[in-house]
N, C-alpha and C. Protein backbone atom coordinates (compact mmCIF):
# COMPACT_ATOMS: atom_id res chain seq x y z
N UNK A 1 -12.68 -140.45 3.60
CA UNK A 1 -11.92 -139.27 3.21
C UNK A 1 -11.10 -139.61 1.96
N UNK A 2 -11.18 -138.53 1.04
CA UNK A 2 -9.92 -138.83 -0.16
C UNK A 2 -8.49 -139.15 -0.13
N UNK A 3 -8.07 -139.55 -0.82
CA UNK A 3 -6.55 -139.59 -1.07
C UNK A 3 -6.23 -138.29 -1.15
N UNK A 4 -6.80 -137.71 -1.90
CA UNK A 4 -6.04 -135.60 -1.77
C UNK A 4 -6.37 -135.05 -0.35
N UNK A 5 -7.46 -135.44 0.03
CA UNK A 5 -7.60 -134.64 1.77
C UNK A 5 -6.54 -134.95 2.30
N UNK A 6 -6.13 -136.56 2.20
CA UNK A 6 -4.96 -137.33 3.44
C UNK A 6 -3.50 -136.46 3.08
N UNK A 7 -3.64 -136.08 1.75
CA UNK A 7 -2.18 -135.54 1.57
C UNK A 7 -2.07 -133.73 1.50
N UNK A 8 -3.16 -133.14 0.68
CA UNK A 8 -3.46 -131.66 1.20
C UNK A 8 -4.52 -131.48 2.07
N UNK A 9 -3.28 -130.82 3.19
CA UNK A 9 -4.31 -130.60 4.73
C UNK A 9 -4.53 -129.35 4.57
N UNK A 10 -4.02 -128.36 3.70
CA UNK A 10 -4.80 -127.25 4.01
C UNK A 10 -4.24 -125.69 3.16
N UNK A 11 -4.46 -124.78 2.30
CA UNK A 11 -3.51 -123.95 1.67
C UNK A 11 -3.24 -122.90 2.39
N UNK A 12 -1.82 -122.81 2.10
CA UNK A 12 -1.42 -121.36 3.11
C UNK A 12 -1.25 -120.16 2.84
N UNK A 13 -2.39 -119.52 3.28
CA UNK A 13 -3.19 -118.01 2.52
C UNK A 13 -2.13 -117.03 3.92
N UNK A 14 -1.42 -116.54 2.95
CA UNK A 14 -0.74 -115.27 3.45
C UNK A 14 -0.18 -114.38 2.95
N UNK A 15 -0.03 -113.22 3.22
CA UNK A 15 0.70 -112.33 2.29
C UNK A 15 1.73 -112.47 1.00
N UNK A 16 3.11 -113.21 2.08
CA UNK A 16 3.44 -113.85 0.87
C UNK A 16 3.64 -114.49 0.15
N UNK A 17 2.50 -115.34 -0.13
CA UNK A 17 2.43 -116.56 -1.08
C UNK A 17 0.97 -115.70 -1.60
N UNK A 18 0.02 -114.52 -1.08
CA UNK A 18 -0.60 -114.26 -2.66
C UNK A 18 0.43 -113.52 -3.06
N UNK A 19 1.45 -112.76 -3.00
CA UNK A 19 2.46 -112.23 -3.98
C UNK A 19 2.80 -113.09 -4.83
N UNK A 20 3.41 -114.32 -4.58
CA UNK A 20 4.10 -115.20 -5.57
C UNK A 20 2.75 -115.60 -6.28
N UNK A 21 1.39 -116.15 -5.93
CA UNK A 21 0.94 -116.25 -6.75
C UNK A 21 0.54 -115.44 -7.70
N UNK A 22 0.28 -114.16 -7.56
CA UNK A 22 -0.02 -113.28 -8.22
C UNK A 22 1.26 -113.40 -9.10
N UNK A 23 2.17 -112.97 -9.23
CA UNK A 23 3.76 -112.94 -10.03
C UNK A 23 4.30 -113.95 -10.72
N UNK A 24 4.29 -115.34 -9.97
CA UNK A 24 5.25 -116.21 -10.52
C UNK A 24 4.03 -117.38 -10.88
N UNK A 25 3.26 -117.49 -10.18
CA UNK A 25 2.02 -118.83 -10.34
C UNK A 25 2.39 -119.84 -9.34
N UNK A 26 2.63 -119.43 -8.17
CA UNK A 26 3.38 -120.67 -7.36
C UNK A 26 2.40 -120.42 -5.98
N UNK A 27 1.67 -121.31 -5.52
CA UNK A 27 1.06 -121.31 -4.00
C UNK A 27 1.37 -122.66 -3.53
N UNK A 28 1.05 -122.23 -1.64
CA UNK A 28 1.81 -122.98 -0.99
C UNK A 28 0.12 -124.05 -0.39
N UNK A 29 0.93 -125.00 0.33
CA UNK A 29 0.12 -125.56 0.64
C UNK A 29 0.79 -126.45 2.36
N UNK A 30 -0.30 -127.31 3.24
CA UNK A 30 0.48 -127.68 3.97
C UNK A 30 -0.09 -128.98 4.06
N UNK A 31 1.13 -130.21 3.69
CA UNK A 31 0.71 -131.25 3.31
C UNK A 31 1.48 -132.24 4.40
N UNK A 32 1.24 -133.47 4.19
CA UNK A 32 1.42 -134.51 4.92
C UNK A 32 2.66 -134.75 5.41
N UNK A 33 3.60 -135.04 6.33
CA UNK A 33 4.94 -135.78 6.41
C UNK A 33 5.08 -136.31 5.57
N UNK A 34 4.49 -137.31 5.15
CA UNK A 34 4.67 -138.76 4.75
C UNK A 34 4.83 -138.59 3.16
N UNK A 35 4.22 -137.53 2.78
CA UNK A 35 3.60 -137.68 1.34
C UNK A 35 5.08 -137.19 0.56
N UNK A 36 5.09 -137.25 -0.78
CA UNK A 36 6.02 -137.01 -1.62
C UNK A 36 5.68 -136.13 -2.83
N UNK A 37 6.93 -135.78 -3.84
CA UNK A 37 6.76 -134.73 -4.71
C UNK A 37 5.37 -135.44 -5.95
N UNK A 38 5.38 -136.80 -5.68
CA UNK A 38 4.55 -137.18 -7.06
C UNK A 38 3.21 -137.03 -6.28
N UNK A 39 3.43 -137.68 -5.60
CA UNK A 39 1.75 -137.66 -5.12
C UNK A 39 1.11 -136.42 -4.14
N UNK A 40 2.06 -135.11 -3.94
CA UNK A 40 1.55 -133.57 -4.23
C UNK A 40 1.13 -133.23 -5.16
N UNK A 41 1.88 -133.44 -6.18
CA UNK A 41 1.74 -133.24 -7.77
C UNK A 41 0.26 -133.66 -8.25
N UNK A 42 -0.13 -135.40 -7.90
CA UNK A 42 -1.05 -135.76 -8.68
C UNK A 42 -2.42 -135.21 -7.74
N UNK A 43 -1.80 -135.10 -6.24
CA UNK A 43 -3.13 -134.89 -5.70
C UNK A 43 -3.39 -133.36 -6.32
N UNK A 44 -3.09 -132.27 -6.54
CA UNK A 44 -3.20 -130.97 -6.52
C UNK A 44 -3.91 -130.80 -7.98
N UNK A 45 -3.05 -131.59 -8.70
CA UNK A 45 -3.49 -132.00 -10.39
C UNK A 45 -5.19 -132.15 -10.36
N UNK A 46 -5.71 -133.48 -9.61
CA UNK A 46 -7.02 -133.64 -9.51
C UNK A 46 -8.11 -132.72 -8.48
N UNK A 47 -7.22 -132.40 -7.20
CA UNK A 47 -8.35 -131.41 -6.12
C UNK A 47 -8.84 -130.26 -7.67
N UNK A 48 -7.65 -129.76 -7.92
CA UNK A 48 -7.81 -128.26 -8.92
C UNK A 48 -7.98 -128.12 -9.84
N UNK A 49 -7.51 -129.38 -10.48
CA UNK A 49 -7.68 -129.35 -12.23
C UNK A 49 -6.88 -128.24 -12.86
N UNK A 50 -5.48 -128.17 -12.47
CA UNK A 50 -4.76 -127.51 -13.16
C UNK A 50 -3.48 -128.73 -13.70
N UNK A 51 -2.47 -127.85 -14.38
CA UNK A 51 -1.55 -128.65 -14.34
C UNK A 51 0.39 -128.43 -13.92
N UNK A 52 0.47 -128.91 -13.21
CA UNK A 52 1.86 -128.54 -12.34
C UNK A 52 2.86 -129.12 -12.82
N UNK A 53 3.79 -127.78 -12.87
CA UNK A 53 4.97 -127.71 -13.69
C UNK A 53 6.20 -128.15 -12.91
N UNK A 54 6.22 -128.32 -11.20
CA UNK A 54 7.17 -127.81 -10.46
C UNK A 54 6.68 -128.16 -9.08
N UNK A 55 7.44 -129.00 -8.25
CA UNK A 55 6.79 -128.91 -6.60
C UNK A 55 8.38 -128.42 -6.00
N UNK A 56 8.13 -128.03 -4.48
CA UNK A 56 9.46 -127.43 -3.88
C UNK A 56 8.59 -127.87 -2.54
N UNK A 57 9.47 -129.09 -1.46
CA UNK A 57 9.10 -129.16 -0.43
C UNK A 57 9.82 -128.88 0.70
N UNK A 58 9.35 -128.60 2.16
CA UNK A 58 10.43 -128.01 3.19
C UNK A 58 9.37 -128.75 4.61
N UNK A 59 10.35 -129.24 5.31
CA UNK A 59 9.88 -129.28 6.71
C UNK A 59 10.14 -127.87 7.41
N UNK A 60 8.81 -127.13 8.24
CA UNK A 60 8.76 -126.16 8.77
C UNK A 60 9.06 -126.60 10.50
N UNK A 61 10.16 -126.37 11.11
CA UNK A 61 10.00 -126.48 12.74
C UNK A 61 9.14 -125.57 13.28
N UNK A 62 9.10 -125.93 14.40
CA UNK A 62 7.95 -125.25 15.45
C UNK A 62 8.99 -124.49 16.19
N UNK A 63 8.08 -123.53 16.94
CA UNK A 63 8.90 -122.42 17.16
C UNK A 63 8.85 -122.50 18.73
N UNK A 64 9.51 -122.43 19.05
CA UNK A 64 9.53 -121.74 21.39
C UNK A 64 8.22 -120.84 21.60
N UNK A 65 7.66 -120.40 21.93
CA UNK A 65 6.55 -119.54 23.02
C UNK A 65 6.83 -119.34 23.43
N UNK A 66 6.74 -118.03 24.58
CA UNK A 66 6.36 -117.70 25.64
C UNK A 66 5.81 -116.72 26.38
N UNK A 67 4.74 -117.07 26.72
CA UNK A 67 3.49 -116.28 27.08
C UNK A 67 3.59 -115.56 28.31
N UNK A 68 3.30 -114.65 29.31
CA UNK A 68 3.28 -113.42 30.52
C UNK A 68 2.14 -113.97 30.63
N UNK A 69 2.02 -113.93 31.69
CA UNK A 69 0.28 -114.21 32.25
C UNK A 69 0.93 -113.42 34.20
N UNK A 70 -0.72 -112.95 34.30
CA UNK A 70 -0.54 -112.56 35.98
C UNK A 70 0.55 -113.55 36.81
N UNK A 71 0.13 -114.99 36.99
CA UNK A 71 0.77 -115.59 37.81
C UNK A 71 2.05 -116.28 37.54
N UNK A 72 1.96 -116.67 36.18
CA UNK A 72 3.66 -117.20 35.68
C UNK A 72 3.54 -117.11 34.32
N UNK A 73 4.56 -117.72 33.79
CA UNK A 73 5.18 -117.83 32.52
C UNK A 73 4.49 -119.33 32.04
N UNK A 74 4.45 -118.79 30.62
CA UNK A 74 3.81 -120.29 29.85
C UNK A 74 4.77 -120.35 28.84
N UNK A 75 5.07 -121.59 29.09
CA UNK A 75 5.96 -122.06 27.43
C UNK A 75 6.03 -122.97 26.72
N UNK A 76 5.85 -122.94 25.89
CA UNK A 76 5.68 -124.08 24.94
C UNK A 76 5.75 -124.05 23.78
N UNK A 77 5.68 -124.53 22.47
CA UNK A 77 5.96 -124.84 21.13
C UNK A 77 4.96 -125.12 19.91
N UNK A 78 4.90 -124.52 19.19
CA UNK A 78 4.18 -124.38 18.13
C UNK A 78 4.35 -125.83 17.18
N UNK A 79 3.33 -126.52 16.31
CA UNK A 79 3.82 -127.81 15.81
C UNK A 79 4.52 -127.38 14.65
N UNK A 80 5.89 -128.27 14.07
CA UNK A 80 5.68 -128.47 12.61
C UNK A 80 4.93 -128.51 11.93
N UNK A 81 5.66 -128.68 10.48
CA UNK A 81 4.46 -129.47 9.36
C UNK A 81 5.57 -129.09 8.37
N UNK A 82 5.01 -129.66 7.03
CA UNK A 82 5.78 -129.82 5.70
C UNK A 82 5.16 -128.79 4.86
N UNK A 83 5.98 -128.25 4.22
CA UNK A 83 5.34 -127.28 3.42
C UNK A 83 5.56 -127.66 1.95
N UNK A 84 4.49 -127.63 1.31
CA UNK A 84 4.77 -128.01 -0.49
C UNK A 84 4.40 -126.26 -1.31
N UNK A 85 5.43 -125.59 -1.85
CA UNK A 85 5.43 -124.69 -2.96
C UNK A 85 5.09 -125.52 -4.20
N UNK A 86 3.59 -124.83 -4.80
CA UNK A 86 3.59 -125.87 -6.25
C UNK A 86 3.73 -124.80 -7.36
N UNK A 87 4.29 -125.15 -8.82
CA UNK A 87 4.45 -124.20 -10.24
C UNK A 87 3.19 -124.80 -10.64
N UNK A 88 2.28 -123.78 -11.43
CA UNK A 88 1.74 -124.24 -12.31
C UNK A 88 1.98 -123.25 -13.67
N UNK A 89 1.34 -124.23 -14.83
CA UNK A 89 1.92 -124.02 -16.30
C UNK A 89 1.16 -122.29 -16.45
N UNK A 90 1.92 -121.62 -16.88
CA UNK A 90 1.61 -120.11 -17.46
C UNK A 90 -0.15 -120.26 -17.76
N UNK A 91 -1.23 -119.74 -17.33
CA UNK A 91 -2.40 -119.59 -17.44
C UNK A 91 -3.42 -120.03 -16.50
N UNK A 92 -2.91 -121.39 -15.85
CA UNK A 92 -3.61 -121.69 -14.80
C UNK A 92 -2.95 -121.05 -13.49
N UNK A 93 -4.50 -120.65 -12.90
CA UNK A 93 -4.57 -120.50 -11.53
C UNK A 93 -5.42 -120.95 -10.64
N UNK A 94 -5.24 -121.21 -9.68
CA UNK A 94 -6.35 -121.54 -8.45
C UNK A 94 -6.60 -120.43 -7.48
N UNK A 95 -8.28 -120.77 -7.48
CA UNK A 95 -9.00 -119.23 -6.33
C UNK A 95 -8.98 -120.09 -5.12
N UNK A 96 -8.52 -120.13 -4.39
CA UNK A 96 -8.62 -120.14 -2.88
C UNK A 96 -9.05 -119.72 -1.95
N UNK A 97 -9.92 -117.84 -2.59
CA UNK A 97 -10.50 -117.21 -1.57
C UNK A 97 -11.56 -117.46 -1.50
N UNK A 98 -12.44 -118.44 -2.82
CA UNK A 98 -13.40 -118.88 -2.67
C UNK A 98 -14.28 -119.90 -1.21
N UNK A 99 -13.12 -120.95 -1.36
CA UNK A 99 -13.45 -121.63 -0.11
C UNK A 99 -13.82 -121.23 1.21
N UNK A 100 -13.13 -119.66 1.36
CA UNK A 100 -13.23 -119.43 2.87
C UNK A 100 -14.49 -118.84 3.22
C-alpha cells in the first residue's frame, strides 16, 4: 500500500464540503491520527496533482447511539477520526465524483 493510502483514508463527500468546494476550493478528507499538516499536504499534492495552499486539521469525536429495537435498547458509539480541510491555489480542483 502507498504512503498516500496510509495517510488519506478516504474524502468526505457531503453537502457541505461540495459547497465549500464549489466557493472557496477547500475539500475535506479523512486522514490518519498519526499523520500531520506536511505530510497531508505532500500526500494530497501527489494522489491529485494539484497544489495546496492551506491544510486545517480537527479530531472528530464519536457520537452516543441509541437504537429501539422490539426487545431492548442498543447503545453504543460511533468511531472518531481526524479530519483534514485542504486550500488549493485559485484554478485547481479535484473530481471526486469520478471515483465513486
Amino acid at each position: 500500500m502507498s504512503k498516500q493510502r496510509e495517510i488519506l483514508i478516504r474524502p468526505i463527500i457531503s453537502e457541505k464540503m461540495s459547497a465549500q468546494a464549489e466557493k472557496q476550493g477547500n475539500y475535506g478528507f479523512e486522514v490518519a491520527r498519526t499523520s500531520n499538516k506536511i505530510q497531508i499536504k505532500q500526500a494530497v499534492e501527489k494522489e491529485y496533482g494539484v497544489t495546496v495552499t492551506g491544510v486545517r486539521t480537527m479530531v472528530v469525536r464519536g457520537k452516543n447511539r441509541t437504537r429501539y429495537t422490539k426487545t431492548n435498547i442498543l447503545r453504543g458509539r460511533t468511531a472518531g477520526y481526524k479530519k483534514a480541510i485542504v486550500s488549493l491555489k485559485d484554478g485547481d480542483t479535484i473530481d471526486l465524483y469520478s471515483s465513486i
